[in-house]
N, C-alpha and C. Protein backbone atom coordinates (compact mmCIF):
# COMPACT_ATOMS: atom_id res chain seq x y z
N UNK A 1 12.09 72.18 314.71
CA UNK A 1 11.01 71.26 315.10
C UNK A 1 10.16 71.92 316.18
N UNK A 2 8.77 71.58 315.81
CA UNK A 2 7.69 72.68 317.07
C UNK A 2 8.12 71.46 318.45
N UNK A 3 7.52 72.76 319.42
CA UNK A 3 8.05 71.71 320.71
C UNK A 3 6.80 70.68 321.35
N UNK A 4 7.00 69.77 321.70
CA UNK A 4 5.43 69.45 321.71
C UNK A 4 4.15 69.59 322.63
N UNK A 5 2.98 69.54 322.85
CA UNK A 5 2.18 70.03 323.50
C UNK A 5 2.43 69.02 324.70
N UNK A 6 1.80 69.53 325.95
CA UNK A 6 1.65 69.24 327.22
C UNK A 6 1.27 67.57 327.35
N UNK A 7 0.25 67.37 326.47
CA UNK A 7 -0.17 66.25 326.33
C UNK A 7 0.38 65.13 325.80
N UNK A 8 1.12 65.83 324.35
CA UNK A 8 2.02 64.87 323.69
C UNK A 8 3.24 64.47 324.36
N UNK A 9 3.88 65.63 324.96
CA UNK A 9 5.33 65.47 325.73
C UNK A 9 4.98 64.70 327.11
N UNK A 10 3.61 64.28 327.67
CA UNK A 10 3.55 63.76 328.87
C UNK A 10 3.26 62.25 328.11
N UNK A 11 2.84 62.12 327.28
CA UNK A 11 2.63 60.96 326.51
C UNK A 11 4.25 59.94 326.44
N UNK A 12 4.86 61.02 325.76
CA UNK A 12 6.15 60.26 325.30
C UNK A 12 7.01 59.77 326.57
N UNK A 13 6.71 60.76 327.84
CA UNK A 13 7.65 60.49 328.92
C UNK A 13 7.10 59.32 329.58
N UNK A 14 5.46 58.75 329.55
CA UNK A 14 5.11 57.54 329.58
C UNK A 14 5.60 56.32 329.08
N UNK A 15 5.44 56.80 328.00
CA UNK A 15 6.19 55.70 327.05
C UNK A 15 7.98 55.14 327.18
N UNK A 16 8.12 56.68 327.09
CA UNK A 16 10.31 56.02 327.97
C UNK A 16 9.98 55.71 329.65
N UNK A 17 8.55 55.59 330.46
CA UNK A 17 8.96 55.54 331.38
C UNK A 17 8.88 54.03 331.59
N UNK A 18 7.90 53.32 330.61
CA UNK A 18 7.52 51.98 330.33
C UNK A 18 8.65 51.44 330.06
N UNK A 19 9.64 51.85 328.79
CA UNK A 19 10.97 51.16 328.38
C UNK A 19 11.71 51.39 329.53
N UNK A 20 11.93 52.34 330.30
CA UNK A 20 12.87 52.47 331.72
C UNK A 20 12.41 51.38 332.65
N UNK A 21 11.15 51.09 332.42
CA UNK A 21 10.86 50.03 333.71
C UNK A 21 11.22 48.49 333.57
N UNK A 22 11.01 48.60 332.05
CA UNK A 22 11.86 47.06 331.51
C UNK A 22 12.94 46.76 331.53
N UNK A 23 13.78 47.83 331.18
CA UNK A 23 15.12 47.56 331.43
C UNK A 23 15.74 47.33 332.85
N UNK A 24 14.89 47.95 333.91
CA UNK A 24 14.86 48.13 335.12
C UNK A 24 14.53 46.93 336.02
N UNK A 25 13.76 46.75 335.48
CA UNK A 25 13.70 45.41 335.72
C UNK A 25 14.50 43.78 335.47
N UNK A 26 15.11 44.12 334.20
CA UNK A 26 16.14 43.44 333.76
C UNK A 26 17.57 43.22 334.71
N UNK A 27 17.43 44.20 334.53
CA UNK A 27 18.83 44.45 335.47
C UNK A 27 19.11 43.48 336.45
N UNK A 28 18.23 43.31 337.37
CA UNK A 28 18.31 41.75 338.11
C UNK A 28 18.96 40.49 337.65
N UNK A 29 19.16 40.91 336.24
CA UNK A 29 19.45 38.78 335.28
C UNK A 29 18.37 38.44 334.88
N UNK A 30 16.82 38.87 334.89
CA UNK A 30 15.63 38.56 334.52
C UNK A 30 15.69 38.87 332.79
N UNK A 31 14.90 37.79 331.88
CA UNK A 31 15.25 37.86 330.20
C UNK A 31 14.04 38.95 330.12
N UNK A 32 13.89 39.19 328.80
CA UNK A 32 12.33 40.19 328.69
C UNK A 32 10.89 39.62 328.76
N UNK A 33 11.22 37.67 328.34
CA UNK A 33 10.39 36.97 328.13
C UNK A 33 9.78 36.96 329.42
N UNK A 34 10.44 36.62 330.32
CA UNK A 34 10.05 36.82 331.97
C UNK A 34 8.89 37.79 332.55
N UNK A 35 9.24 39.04 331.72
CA UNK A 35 8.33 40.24 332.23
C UNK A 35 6.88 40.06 331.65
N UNK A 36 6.15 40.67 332.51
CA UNK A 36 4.54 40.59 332.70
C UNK A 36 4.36 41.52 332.36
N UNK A 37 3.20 42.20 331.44
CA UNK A 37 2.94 43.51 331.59
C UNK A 37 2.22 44.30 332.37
N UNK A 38 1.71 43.21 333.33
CA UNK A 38 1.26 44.28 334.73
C UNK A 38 2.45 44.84 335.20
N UNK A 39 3.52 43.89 335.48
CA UNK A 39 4.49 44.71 336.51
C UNK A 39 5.38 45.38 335.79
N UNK A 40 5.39 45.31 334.38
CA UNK A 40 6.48 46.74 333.82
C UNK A 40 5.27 48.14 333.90
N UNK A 41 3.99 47.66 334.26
CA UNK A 41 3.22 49.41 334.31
C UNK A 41 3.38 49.28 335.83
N UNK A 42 2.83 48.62 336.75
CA UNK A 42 3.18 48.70 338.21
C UNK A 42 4.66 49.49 338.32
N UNK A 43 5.81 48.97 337.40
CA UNK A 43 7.31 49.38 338.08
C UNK A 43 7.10 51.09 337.20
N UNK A 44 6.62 51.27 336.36
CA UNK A 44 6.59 52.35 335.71
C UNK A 44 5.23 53.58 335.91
N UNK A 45 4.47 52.92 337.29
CA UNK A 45 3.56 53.85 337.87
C UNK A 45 2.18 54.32 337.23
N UNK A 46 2.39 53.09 336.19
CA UNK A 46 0.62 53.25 335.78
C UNK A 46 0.17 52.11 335.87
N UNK A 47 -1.37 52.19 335.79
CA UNK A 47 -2.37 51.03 336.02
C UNK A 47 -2.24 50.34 334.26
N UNK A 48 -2.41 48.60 334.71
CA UNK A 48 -2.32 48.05 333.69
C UNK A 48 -2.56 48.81 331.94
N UNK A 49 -4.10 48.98 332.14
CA UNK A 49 -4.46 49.63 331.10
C UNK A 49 -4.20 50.62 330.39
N UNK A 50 -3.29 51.04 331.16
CA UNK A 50 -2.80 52.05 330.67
C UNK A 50 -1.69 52.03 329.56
N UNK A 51 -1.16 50.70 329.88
CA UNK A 51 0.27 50.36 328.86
C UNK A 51 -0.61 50.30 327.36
N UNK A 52 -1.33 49.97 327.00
CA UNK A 52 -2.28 49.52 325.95
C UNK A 52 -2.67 50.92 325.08
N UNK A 53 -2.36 52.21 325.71
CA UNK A 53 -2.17 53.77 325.51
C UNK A 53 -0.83 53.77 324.54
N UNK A 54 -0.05 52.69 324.70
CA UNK A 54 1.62 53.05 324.12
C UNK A 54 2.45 51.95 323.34
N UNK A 55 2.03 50.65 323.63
CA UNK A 55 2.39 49.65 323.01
C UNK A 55 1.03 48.82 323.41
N UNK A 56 0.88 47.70 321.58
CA UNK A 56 0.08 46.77 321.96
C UNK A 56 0.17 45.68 322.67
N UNK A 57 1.24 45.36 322.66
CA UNK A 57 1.78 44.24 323.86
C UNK A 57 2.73 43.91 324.07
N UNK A 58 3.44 43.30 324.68
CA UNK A 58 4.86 43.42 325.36
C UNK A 58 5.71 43.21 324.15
N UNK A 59 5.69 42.08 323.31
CA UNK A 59 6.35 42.41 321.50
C UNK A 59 6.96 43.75 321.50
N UNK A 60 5.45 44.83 321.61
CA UNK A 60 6.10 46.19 320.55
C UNK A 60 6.77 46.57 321.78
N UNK A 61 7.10 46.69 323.03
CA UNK A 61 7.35 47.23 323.79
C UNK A 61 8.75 46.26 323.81
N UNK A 62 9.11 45.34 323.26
CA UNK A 62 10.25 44.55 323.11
C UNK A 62 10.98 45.04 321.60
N UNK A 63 10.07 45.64 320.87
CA UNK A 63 10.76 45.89 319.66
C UNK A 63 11.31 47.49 319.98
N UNK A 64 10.32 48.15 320.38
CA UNK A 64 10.67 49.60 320.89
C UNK A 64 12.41 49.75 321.61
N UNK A 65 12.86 48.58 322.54
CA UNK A 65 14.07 48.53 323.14
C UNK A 65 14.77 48.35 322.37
N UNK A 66 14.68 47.53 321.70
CA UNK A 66 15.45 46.84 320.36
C UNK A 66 15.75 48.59 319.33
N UNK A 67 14.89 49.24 318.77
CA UNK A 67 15.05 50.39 318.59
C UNK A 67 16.20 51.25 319.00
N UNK A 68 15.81 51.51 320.32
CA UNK A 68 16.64 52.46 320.80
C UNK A 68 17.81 52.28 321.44
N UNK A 69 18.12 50.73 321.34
CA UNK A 69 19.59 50.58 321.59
C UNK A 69 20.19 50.38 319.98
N UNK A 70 19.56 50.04 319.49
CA UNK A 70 19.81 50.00 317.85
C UNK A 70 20.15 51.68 317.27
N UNK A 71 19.98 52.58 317.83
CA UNK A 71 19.92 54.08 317.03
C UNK A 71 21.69 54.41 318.16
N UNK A 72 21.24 53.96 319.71
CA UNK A 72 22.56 54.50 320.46
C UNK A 72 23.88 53.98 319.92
N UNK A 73 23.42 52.42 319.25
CA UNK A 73 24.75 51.16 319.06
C UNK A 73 25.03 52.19 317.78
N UNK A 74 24.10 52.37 316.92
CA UNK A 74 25.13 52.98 315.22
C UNK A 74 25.46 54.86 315.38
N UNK A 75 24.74 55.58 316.64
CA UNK A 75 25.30 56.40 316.94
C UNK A 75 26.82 56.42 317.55
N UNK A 76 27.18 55.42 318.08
CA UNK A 76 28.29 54.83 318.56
C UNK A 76 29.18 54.69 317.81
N UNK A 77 28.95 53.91 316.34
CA UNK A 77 29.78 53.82 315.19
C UNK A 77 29.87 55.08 314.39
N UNK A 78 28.93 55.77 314.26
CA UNK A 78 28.98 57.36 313.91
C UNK A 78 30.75 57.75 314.41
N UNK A 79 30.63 57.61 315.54
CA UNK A 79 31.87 58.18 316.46
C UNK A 79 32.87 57.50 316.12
N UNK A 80 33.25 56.32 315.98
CA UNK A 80 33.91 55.19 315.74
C UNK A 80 34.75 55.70 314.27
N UNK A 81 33.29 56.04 313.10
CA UNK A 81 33.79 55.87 312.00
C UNK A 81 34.72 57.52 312.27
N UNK A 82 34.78 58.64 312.47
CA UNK A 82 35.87 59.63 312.61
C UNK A 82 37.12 59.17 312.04
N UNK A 83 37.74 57.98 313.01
CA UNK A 83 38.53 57.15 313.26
C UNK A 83 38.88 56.53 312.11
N UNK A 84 40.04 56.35 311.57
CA UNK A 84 40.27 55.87 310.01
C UNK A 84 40.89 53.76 310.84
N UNK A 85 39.56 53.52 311.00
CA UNK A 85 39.48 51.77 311.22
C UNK A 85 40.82 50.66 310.70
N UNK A 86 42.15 50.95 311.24
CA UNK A 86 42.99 50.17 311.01
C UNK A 86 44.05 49.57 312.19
N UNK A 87 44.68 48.39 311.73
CA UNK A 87 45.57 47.99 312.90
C UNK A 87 46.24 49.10 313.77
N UNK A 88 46.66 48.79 314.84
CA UNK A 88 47.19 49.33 316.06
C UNK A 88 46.50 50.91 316.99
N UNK A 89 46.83 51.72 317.25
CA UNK A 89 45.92 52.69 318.03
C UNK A 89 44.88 52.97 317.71
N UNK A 90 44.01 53.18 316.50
CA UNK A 90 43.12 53.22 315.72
C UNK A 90 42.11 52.36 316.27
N UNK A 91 42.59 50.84 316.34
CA UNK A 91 41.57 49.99 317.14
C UNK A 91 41.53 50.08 318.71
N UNK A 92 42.18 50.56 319.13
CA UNK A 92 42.23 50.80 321.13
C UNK A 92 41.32 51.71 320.72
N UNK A 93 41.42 52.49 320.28
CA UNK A 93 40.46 54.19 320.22
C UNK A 93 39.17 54.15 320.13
N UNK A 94 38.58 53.10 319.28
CA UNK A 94 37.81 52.84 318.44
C UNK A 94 36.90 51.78 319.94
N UNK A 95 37.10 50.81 320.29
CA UNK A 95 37.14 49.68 321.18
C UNK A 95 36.97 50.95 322.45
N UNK A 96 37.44 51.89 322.54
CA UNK A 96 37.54 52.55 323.71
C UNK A 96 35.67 53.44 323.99
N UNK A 97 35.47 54.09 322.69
CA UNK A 97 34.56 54.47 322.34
C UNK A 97 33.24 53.80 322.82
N UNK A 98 33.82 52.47 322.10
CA UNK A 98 32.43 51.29 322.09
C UNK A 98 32.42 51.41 323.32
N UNK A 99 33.34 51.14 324.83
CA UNK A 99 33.04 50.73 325.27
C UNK A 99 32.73 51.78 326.57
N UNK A 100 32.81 53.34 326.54
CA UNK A 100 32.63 54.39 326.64
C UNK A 100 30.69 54.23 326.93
N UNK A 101 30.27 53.90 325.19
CA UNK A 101 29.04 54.01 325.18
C UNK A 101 28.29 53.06 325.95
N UNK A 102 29.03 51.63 326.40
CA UNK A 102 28.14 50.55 326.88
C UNK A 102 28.00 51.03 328.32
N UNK A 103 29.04 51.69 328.74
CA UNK A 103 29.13 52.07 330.20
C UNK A 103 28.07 53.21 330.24
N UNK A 104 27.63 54.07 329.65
CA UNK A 104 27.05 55.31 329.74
C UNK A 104 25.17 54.63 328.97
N UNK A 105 25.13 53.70 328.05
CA UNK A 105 23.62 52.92 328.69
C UNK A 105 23.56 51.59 329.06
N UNK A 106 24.10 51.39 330.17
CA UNK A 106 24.43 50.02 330.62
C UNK A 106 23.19 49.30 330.09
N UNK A 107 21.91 50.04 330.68
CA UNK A 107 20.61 49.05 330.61
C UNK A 107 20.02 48.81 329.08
N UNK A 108 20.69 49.97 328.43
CA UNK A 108 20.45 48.89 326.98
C UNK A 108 21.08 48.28 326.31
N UNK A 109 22.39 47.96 326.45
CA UNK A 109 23.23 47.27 326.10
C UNK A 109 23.31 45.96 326.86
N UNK A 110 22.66 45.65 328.39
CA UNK A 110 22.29 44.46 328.56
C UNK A 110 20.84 43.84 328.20
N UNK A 111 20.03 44.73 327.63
CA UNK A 111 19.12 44.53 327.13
C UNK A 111 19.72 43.35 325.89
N UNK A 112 20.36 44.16 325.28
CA UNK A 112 20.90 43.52 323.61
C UNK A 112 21.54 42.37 324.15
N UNK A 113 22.53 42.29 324.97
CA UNK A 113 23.51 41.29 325.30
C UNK A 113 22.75 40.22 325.94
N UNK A 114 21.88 40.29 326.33
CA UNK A 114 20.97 38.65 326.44
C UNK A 114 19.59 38.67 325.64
N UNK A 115 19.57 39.34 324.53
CA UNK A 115 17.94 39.66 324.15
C UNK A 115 18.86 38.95 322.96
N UNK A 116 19.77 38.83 322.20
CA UNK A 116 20.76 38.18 321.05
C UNK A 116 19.85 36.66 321.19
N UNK A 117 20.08 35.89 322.47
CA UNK A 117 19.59 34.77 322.06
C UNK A 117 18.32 34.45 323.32
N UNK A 118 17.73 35.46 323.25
CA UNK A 118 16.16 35.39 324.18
C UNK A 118 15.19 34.28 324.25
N UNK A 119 14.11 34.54 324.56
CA UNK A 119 13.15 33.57 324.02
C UNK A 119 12.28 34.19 323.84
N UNK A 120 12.23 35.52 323.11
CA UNK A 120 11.39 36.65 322.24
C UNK A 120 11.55 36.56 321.22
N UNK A 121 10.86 35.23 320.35
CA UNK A 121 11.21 35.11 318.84
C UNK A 121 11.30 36.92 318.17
N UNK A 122 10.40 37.49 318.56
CA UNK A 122 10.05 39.06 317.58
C UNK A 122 11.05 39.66 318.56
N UNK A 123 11.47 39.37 319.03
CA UNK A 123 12.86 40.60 319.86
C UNK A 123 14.18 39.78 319.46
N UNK A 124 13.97 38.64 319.42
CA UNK A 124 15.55 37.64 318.63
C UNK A 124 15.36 38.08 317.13
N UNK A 125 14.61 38.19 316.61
CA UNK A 125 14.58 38.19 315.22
C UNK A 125 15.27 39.80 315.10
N UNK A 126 14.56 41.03 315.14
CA UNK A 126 14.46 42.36 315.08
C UNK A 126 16.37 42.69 315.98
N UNK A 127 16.72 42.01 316.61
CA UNK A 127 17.95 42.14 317.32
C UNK A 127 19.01 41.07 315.82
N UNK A 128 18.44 40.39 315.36
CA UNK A 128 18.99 39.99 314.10
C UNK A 128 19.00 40.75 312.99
N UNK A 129 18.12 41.34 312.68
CA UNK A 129 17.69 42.28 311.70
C UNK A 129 19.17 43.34 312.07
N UNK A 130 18.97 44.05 313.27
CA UNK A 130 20.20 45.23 313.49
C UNK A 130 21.19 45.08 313.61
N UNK A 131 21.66 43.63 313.37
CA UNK A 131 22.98 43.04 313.31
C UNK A 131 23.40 43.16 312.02
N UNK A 132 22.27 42.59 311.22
CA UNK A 132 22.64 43.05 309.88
C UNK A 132 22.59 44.68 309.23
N UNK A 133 21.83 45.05 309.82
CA UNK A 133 21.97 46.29 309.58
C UNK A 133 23.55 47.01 309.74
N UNK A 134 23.65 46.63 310.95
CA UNK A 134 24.70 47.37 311.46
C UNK A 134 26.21 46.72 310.55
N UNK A 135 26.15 45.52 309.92
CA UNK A 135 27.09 44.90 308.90
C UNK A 135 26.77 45.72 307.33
N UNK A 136 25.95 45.99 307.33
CA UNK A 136 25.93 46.90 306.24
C UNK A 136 26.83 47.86 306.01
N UNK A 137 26.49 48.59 307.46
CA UNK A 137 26.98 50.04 307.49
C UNK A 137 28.70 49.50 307.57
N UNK A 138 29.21 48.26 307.98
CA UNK A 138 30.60 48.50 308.56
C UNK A 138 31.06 48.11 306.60
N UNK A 139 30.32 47.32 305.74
CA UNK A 139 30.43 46.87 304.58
C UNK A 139 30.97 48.10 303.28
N UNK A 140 30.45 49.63 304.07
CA UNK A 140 30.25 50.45 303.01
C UNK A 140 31.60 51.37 303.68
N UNK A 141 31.73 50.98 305.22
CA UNK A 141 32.89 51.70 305.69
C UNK A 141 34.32 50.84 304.65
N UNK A 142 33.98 49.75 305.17
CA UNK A 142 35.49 48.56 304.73
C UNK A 142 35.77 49.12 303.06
N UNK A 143 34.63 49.73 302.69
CA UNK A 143 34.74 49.57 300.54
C UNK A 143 35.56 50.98 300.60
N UNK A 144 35.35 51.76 301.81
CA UNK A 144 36.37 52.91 301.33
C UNK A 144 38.07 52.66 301.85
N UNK A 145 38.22 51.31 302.27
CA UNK A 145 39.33 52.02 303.49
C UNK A 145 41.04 51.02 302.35
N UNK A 146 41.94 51.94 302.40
CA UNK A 146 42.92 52.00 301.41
C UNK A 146 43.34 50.19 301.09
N UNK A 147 43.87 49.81 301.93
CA UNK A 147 44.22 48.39 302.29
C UNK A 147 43.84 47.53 302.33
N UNK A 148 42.55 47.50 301.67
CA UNK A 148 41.28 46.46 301.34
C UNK A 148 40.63 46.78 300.06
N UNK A 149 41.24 47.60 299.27
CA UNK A 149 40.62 47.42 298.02
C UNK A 149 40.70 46.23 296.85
N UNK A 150 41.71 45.06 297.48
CA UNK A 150 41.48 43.85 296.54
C UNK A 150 40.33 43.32 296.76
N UNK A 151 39.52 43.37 298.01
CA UNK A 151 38.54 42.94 298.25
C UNK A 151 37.01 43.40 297.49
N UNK A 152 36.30 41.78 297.32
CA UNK A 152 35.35 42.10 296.66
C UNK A 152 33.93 42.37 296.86
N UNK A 153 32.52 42.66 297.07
CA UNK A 153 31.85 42.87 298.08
C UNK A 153 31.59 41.84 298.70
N UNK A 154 31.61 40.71 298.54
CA UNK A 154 31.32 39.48 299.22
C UNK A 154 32.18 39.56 299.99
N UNK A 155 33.73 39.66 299.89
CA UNK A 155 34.27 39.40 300.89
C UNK A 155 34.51 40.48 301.91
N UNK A 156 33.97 41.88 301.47
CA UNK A 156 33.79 42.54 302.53
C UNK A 156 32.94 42.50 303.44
N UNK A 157 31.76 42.05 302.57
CA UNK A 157 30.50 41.40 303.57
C UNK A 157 30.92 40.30 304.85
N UNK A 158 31.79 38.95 304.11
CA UNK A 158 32.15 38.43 304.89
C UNK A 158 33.33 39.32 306.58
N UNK A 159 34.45 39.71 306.14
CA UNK A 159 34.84 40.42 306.90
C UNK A 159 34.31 41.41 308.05
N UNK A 160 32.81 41.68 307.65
CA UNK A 160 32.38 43.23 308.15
C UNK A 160 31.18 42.31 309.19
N UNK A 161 30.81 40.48 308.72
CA UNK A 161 30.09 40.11 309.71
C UNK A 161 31.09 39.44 310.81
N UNK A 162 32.06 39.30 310.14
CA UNK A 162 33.01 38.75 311.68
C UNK A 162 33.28 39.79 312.47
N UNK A 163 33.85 40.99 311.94
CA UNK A 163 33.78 42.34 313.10
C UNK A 163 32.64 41.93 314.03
N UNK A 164 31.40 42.24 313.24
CA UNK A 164 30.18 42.57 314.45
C UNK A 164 29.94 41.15 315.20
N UNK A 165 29.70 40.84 314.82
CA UNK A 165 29.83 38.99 315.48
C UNK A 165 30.93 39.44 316.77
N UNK A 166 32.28 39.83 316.51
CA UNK A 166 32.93 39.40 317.22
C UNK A 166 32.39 40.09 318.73
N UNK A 167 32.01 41.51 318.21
CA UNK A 167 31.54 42.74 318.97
C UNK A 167 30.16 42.44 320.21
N UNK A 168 29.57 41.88 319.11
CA UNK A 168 28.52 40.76 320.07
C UNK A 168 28.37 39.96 320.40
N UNK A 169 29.44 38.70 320.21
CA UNK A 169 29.50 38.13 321.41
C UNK A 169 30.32 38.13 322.57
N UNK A 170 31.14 39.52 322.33
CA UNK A 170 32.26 39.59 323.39
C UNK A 170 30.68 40.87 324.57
N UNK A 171 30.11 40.82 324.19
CA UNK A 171 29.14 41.83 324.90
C UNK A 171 28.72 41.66 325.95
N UNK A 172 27.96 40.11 326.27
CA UNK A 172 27.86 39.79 327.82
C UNK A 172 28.40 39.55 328.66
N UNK A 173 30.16 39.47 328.14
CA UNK A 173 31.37 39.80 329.52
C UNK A 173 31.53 41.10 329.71
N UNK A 174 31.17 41.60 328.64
CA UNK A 174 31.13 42.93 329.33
C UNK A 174 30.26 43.63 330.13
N UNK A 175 29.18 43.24 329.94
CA UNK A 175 27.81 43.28 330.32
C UNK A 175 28.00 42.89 332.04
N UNK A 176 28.44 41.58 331.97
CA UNK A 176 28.95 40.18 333.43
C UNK A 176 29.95 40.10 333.38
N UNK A 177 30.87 40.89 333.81
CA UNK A 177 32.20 40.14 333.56
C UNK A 177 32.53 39.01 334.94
N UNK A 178 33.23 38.48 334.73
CA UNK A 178 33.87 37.13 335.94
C UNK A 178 33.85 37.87 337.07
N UNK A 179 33.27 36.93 338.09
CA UNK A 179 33.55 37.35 339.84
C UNK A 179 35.13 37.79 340.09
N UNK A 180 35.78 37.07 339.51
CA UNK A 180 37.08 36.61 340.38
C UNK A 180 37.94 37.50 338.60
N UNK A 181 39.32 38.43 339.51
CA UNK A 181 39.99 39.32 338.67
C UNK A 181 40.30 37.81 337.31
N UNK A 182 41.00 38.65 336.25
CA UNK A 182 41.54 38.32 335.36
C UNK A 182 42.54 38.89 334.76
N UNK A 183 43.53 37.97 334.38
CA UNK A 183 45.25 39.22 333.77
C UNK A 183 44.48 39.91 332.83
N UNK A 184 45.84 40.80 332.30
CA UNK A 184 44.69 41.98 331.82
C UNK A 184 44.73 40.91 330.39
N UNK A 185 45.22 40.50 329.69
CA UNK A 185 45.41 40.11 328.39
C UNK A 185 43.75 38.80 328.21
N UNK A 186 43.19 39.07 329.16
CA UNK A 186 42.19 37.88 329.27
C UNK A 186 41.03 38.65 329.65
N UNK A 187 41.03 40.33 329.84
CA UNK A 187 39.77 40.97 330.16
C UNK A 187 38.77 41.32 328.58
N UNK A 188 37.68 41.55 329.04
CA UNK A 188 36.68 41.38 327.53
C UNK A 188 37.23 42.45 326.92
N UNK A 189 37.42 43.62 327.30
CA UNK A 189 38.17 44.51 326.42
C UNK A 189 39.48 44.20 325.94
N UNK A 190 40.21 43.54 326.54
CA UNK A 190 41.69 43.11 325.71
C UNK A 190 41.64 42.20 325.04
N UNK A 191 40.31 41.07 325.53
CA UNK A 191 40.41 40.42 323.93
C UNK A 191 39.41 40.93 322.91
N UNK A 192 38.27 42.09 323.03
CA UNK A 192 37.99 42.63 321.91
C UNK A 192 39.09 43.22 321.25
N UNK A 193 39.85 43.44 321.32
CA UNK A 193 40.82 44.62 320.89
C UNK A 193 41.58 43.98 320.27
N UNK A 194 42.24 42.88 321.02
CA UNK A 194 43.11 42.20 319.85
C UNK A 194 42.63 40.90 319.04
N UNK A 195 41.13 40.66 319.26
CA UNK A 195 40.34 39.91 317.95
C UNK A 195 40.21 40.73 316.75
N UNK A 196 40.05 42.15 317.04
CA UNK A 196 39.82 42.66 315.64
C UNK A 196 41.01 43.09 314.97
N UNK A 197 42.09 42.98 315.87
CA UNK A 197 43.69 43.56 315.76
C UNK A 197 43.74 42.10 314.80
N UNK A 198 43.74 41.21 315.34
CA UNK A 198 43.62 39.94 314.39
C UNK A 198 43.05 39.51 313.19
N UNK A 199 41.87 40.32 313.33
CA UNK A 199 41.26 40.01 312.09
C UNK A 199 41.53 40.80 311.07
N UNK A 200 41.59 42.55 311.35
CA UNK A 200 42.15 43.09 310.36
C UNK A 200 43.67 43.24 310.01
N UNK A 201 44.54 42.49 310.62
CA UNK A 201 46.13 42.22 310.20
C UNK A 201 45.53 40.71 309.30
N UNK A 202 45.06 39.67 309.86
CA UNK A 202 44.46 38.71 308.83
C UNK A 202 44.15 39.33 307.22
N UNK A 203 43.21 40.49 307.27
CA UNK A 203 42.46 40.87 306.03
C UNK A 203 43.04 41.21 305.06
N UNK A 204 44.29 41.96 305.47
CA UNK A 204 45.20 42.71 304.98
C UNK A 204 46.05 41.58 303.58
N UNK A 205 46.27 40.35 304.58
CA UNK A 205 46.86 39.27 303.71
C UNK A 205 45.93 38.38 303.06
N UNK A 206 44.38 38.44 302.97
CA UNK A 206 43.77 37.45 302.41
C UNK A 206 43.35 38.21 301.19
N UNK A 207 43.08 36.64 300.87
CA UNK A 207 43.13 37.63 299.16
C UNK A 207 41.62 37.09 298.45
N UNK A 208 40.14 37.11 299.65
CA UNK A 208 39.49 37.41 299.08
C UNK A 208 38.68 35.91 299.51
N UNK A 209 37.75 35.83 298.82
CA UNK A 209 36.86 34.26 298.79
C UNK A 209 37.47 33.89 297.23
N UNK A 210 37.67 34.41 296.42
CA UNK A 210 38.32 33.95 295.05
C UNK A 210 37.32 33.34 294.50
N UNK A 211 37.44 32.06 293.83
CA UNK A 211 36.65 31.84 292.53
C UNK A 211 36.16 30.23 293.37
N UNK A 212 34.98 30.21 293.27
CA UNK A 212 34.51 29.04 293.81
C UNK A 212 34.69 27.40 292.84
N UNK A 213 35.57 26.43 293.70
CA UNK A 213 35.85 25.51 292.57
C UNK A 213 34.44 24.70 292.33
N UNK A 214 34.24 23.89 291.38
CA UNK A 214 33.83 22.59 291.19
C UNK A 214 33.45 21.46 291.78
């Protein structure tokens, strides 16, 4: 790939410096709906007009986040999938990973973890969209894996949206976890770990959605 010109590469570092300032701003507990787009160019060191150079309005600059925690979250499962996805160490490993990556982009992963139910219809929607997306990808993992081949695509579909479901809504304790300690069997990572420990020892014995009665 050519490297890019002076102009273009000062362009793009504008543009992540705009998404750095949103998230940056977030960080406080503030939603995205909250933000103005004077003060994400104020926090990101350009004059208003200038944002209008990179996104048309705070939307694309809400979908843009949505993006790039969307490419880090299934780069994440990239890593994940290595991992042959079954009960006992397999899921610590796996859960360890995930939660590896949330620590290393905190600010977009609390982006996602309160942008899920925002009041950015086009950032709630597009954060819906990569949910499903991301059930896809776990749909085509589940069709290879030995111990689930009674299953039919529906019910892998079903199975592969309770994973991510579970994944996102255990996200804003992780994101916030409680002021005050918790045993460990009650921290967001120990009950991610053994919800999906649950669900896939569950899967193992169900035998499917079957034949719909009458």
């Amino acid at each position: 790939m050519k490297p890019l010109q002076p102009r273009a590469e000062q362009k793009l570092q504008t543009r992540h410096a705009l998404m750095e300032a949103a998230r940056s701003l977030m960080d406080s507990g503030r939603g995205f709906d909250s933000l103005s787009l004077r003060e994400v160019a104020r926090c990101a060191g350009i004059v208003p007009t200038g944002f209008y150079r990179h996104f048309a309005d705070m939307d694309a600059l809400g979908l843009a986040l949505v993006a790039e925690v969307g490419e880090t979250f299934r780069d994440t499962i990239r890593q994940v999938r290595h991992h042959e996805f079954e009960v006992g160490g397999v899921i610590d490993a796996s859960v360890r990973i995930f939660l590896d990556a949330v620590s290393a982009n905190r600010s977009q992963f609390v982006f996602l973890a309160r942008e899920q139910y925002g009041g950015s219809l086009p950032v709630r929607l597009a954060v819906g969209a990569l949910r499903e997306r991301i059930t896809a990808d776990l749909v085509t993992d589940l069709a290879l894996m030995p111990k689930l081949q009674h299953f039919d695509r529906p019910a892998q579909t079903v199975l592969a949206d309770l994973v991510v479901k579970t994944v996102f809504a255990t996200l804003p304790e992780l994101i916030d976890p409680p002021a005050n300690a918790l045993p460990q069997f009650a921290t967001p990572q120990a009950k991610m770990i053994e919800q999906l420990r649950f669900i896939f020892i569950g899967a193992k014995h169900w035998q499917g959605l079957g034949q719909q009665k009458d």
